[in-house]
PDB file of N, CA and C in Angstrom:
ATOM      1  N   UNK A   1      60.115  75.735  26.311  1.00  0.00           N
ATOM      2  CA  UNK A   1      59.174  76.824  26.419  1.00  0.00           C
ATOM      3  C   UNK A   1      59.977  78.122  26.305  1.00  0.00           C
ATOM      4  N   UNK A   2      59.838  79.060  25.341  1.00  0.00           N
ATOM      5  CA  UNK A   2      60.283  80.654  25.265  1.00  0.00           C
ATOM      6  C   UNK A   2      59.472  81.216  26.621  1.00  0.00           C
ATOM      7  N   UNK A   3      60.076  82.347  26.002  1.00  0.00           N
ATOM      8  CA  UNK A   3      60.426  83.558  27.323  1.00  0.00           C
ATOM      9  C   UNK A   3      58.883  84.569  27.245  1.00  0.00           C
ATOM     10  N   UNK A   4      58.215  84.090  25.949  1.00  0.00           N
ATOM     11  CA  UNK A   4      57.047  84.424  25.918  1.00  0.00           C
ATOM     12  C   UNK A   4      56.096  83.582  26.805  1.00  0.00           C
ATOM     13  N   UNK A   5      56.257  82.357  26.359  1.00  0.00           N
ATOM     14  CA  UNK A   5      55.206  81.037  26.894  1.00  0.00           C
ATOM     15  C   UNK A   5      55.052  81.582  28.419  1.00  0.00           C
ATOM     16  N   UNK A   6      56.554  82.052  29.508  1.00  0.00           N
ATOM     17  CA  UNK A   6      56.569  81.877  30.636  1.00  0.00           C
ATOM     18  C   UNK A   6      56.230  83.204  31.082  1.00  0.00           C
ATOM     19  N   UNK A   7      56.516  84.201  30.036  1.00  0.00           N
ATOM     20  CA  UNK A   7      55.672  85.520  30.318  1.00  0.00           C
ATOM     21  C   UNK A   7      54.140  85.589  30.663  1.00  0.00           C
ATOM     22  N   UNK A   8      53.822  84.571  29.536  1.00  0.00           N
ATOM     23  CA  UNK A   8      51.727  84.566  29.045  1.00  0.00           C
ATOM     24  C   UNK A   8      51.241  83.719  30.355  1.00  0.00           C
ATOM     25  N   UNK A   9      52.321  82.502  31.084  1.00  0.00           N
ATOM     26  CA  UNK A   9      51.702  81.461  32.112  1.00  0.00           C
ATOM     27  C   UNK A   9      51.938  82.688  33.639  1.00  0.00           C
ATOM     28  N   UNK A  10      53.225  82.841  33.632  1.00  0.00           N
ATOM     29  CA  UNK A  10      53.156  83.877  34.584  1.00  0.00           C
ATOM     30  C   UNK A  10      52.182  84.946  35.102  1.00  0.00           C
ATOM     31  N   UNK A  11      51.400  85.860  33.711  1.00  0.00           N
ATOM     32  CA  UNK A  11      50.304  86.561  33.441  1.00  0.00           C
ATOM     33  C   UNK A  11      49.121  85.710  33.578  1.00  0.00           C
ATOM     34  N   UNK A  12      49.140  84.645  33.580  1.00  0.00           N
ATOM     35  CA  UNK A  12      47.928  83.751  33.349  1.00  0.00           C
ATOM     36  C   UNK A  12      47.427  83.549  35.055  1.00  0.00           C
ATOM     37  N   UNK A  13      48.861  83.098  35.917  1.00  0.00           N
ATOM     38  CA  UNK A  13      48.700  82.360  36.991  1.00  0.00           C
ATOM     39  C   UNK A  13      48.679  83.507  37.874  1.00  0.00           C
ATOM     40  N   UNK A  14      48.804  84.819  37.792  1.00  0.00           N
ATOM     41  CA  UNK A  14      48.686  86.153  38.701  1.00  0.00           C
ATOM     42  C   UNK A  14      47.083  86.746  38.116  1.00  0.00           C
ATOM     43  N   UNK A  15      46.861  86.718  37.046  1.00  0.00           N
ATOM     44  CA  UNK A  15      45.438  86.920  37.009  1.00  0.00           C
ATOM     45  C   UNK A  15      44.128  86.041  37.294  1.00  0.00           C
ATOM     46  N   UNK A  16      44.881  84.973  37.276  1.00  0.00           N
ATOM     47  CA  UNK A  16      43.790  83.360  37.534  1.00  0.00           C
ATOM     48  C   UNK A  16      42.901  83.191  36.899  1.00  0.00           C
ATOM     49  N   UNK A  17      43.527  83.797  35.132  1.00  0.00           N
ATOM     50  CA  UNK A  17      43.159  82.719  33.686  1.00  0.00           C
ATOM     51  C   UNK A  17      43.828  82.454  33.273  1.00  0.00           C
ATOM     52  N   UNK A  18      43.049  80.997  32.547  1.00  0.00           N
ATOM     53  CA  UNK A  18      44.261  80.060  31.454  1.00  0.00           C
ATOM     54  C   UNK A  18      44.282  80.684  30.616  1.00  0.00           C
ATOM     55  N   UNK A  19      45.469  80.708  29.827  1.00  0.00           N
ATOM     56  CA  UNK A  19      45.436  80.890  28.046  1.00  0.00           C
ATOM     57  C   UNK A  19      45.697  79.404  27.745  1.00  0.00           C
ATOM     58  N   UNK A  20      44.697  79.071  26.501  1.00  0.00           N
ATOM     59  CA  UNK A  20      44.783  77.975  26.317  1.00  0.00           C
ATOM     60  C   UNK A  20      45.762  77.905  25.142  1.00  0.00           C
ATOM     61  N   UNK A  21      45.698  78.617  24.322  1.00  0.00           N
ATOM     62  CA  UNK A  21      47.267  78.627  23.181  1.00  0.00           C
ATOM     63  C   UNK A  21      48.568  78.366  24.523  1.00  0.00           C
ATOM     64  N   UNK A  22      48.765  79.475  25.105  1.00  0.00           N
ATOM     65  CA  UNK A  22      50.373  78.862  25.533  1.00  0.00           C
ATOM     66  C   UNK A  22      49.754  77.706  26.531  1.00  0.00           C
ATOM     67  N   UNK A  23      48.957  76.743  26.827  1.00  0.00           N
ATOM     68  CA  UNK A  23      49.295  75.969  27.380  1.00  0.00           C
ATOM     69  C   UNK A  23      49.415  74.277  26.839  1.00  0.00           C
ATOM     70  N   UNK A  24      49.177  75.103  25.363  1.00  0.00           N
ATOM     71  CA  UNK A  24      49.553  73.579  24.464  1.00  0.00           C
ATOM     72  C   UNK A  24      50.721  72.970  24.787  1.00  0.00           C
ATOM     73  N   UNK A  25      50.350  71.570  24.801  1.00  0.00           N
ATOM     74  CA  UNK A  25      52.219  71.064  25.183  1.00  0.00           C
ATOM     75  C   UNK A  25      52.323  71.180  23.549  1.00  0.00           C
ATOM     76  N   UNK A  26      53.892  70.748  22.886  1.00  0.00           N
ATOM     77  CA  UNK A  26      54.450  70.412  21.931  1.00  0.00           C
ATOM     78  C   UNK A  26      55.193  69.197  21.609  1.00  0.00           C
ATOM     79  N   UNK A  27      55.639  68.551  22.626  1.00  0.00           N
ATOM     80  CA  UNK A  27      56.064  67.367  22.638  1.00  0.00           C
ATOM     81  C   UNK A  27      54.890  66.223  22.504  1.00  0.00           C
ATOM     82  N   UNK A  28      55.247  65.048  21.709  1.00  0.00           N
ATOM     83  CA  UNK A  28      54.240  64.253  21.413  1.00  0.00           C
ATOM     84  C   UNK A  28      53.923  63.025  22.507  1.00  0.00           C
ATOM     85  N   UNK A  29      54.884  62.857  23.512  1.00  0.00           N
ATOM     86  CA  UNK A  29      54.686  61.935  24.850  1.00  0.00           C
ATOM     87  C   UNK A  29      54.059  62.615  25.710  1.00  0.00           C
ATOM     88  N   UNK A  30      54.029  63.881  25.346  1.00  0.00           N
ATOM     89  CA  UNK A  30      53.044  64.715  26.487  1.00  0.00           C
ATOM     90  C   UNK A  30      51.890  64.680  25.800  1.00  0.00           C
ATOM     91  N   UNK A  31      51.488  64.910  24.602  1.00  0.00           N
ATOM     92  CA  UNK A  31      50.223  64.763  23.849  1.00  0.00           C
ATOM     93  C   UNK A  31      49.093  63.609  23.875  1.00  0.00           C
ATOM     94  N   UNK A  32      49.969  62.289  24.222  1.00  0.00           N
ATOM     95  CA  UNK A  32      49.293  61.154  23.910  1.00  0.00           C
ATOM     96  C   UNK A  32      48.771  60.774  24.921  1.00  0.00           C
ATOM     97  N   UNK A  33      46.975  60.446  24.690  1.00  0.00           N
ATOM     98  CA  UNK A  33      46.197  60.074  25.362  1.00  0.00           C
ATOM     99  C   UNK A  33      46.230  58.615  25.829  1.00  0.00           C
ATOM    100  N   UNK A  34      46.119  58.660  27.527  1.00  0.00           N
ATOM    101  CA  UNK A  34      46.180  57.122  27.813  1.00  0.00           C
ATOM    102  C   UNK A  34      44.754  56.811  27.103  1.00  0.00           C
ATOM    103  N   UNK A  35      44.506  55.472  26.777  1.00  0.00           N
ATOM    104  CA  UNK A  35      43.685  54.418  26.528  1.00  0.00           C
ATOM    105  C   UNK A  35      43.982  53.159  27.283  1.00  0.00           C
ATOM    106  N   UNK A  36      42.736  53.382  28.135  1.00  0.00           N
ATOM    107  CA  UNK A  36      42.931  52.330  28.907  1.00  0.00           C
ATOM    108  C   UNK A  36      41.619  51.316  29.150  1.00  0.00           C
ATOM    109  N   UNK A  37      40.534  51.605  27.826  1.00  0.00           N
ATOM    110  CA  UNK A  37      39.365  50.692  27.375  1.00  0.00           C
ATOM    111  C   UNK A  37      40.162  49.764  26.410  1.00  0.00           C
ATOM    112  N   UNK A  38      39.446  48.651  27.098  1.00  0.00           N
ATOM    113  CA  UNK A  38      39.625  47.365  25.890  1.00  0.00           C
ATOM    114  C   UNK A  38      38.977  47.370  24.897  1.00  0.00           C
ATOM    115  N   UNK A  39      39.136  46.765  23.832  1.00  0.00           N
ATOM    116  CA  UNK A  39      38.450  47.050  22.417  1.00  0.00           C
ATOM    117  C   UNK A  39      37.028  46.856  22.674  1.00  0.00           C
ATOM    118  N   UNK A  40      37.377  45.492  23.446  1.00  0.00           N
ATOM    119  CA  UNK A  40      35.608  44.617  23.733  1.00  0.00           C
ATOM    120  C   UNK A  40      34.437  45.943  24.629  1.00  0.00           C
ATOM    121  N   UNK A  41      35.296  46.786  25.405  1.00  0.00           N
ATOM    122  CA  UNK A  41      34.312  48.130  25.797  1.00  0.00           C
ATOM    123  C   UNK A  41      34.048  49.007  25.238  1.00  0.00           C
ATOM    124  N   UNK A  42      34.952  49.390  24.528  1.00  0.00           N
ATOM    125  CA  UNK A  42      34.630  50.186  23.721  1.00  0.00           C
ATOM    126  C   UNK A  42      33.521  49.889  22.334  1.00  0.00           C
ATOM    127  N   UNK A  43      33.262  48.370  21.516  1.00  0.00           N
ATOM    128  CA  UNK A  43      32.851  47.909  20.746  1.00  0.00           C
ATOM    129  C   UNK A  43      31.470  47.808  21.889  1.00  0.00           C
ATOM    130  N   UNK A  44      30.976  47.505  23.025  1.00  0.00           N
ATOM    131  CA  UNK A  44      29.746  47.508  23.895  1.00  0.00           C
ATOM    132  C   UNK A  44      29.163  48.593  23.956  1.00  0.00           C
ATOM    133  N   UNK A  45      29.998  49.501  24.255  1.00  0.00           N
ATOM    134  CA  UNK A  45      29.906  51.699  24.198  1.00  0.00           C
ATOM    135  C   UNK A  45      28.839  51.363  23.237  1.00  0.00           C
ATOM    136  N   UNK A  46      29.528  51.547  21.886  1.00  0.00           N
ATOM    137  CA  UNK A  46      29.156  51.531  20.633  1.00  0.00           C
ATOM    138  C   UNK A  46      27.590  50.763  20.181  1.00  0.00           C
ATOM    139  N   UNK A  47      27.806  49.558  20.799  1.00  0.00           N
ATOM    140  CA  UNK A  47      26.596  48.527  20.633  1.00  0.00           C
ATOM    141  C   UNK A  47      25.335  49.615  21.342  1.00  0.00           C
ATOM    142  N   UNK A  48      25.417  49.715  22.653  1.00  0.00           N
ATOM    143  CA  UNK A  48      24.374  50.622  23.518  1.00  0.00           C
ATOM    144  C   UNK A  48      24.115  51.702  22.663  1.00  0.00           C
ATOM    145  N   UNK A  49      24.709  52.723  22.512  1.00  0.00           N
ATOM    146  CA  UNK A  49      24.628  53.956  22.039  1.00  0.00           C
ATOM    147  C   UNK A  49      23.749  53.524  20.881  1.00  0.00           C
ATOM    148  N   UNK A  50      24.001  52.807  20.035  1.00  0.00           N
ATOM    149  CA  UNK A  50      23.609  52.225  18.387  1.00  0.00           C
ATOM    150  C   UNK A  50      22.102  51.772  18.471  1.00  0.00           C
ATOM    151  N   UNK A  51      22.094  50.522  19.333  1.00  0.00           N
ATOM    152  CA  UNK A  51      20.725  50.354  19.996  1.00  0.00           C
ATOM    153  C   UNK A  51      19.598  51.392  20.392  1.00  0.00           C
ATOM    154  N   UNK A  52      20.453  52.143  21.448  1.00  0.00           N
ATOM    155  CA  UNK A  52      19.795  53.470  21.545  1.00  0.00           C
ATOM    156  C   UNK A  52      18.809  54.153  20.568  1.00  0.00           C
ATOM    157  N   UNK A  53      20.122  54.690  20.038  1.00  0.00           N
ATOM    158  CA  UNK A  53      19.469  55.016  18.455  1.00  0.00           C
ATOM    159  C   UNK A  53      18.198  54.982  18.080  1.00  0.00           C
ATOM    160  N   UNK A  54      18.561  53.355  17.723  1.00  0.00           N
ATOM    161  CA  UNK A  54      17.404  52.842  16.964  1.00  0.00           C
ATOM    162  C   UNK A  54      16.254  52.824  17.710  1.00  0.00           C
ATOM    163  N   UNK A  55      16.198  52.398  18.838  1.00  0.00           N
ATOM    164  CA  UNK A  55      14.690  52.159  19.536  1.00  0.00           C
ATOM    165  C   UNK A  55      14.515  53.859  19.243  1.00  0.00           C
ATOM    166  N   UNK A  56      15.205  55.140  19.723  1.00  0.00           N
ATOM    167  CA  UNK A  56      14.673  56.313  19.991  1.00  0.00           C
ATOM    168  C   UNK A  56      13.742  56.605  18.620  1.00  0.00           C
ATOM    169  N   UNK A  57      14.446  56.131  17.482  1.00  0.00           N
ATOM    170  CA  UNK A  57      14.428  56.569  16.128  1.00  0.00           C
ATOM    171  C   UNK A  57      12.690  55.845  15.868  1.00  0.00           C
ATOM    172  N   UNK A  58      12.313  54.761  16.269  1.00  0.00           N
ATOM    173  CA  UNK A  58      11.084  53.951  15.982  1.00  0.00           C
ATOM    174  C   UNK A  58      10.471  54.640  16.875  1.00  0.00           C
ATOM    175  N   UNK A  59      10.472  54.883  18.114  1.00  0.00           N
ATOM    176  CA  UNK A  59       9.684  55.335  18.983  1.00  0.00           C
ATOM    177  C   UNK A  59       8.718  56.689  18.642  1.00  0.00           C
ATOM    178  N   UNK A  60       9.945  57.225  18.077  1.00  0.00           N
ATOM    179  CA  UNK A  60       9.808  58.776  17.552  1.00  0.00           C
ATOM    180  C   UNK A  60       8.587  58.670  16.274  1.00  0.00           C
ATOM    181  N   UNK A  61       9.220  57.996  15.233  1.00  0.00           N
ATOM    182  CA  UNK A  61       8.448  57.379  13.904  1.00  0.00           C
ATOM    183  C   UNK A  61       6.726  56.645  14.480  1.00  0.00           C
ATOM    184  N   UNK A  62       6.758  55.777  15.598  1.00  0.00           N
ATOM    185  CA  UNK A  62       5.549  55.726  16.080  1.00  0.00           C
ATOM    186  C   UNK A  62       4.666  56.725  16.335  1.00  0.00           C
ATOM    187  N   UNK A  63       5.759  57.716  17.584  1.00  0.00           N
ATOM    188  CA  UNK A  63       4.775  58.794  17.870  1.00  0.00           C
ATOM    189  C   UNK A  63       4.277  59.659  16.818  1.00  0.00           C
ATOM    190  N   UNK A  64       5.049  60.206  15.911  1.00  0.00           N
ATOM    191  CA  UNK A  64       4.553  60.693  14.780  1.00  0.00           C
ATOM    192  C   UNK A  64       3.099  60.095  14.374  1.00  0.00           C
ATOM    193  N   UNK A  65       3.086  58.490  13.727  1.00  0.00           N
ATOM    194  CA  UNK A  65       2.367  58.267  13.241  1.00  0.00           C
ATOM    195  C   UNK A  65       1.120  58.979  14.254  1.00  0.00           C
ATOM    196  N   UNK A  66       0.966  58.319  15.060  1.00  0.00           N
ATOM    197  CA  UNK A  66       0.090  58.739  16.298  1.00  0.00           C
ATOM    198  C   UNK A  66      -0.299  59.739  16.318  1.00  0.00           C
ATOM    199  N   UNK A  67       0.215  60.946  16.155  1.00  0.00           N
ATOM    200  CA  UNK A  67       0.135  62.300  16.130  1.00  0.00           C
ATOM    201  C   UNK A  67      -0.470  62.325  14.871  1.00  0.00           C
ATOM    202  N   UNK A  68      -0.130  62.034  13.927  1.00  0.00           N
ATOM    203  CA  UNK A  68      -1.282  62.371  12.553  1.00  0.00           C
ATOM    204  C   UNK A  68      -2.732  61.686  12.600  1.00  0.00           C
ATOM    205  N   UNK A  69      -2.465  60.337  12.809  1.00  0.00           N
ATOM    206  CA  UNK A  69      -3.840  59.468  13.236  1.00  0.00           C
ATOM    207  C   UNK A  69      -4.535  60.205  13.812  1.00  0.00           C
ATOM    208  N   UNK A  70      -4.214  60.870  15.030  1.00  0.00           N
ATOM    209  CA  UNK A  70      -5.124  61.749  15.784  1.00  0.00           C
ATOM    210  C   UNK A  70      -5.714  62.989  15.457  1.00  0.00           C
ATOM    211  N   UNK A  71      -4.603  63.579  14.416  1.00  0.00           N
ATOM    212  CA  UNK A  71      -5.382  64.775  13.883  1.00  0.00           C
ATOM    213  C   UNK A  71      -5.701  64.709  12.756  1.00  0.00           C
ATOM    214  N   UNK A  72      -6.152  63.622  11.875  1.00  0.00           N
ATOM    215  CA  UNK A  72      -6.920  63.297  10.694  1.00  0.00           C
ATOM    216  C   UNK A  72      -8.328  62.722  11.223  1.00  0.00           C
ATOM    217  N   UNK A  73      -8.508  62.060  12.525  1.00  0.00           N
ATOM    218  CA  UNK A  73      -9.319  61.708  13.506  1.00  0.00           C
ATOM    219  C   UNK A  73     -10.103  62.697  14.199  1.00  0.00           C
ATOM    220  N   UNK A  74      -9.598  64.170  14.371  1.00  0.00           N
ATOM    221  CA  UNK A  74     -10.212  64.972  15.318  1.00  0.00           C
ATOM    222  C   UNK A  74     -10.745  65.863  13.843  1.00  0.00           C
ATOM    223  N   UNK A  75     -10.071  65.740  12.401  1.00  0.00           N
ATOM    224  CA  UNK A  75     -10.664  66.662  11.430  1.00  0.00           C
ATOM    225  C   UNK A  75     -12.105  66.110  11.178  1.00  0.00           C
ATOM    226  N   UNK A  76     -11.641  64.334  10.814  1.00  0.00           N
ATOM    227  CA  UNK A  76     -13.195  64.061  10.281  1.00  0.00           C
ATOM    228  C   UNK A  76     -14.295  64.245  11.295  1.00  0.00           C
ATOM    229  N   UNK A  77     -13.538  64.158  12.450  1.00  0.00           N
ATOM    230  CA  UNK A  77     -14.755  63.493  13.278  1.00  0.00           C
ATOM    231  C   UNK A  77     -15.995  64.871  13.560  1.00  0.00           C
ATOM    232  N   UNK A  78     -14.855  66.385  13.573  1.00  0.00           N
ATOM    233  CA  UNK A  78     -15.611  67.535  13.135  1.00  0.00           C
ATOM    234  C   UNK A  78     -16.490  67.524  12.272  1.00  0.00           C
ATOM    235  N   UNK A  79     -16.673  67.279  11.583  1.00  0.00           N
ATOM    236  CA  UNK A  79     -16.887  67.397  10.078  1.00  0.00           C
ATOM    237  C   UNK A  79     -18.850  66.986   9.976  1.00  0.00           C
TER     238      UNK A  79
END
């Protein structure tokens, strides 16, 4: 870390804000994110979320229909 980095954290930690530029690490063992999901959870994540989806996506496409049925229903029935 330069004499800047410890200038900007110094300034940072007496005013009580982060700067998020100088608090990038640079080293890549400091960078790397633990992972500590197994494939098989992460591939379940995925399954749910996906599922999700889809039911929201039909549900939605139902209600629609519904919503027009009803107001092609409330035109004639004026009429």
């Amino acid at each position: 870390m330069n004499s800047v980095e410890h200038a900007a954290r110094r300034a940072a930690r007496q005013s009580g804000v982060a700067l998020a530029a100088s608090t990038r690490r640079t080293n890549l063992e400091e960078t790397d994110m633990l992972n500590n999901n197994s494939p098989l959870e992460s591939l379940a994540a995925f399954a749910i979320v996906f599922a999700t989806g889809i039911l929201s996506t039909v549900a939605l496409g139902k209600y629609i229909e519904k919503v027009r049925r009803d107001a092609q229903n409330a035109t004639s029935g004026a009429i």
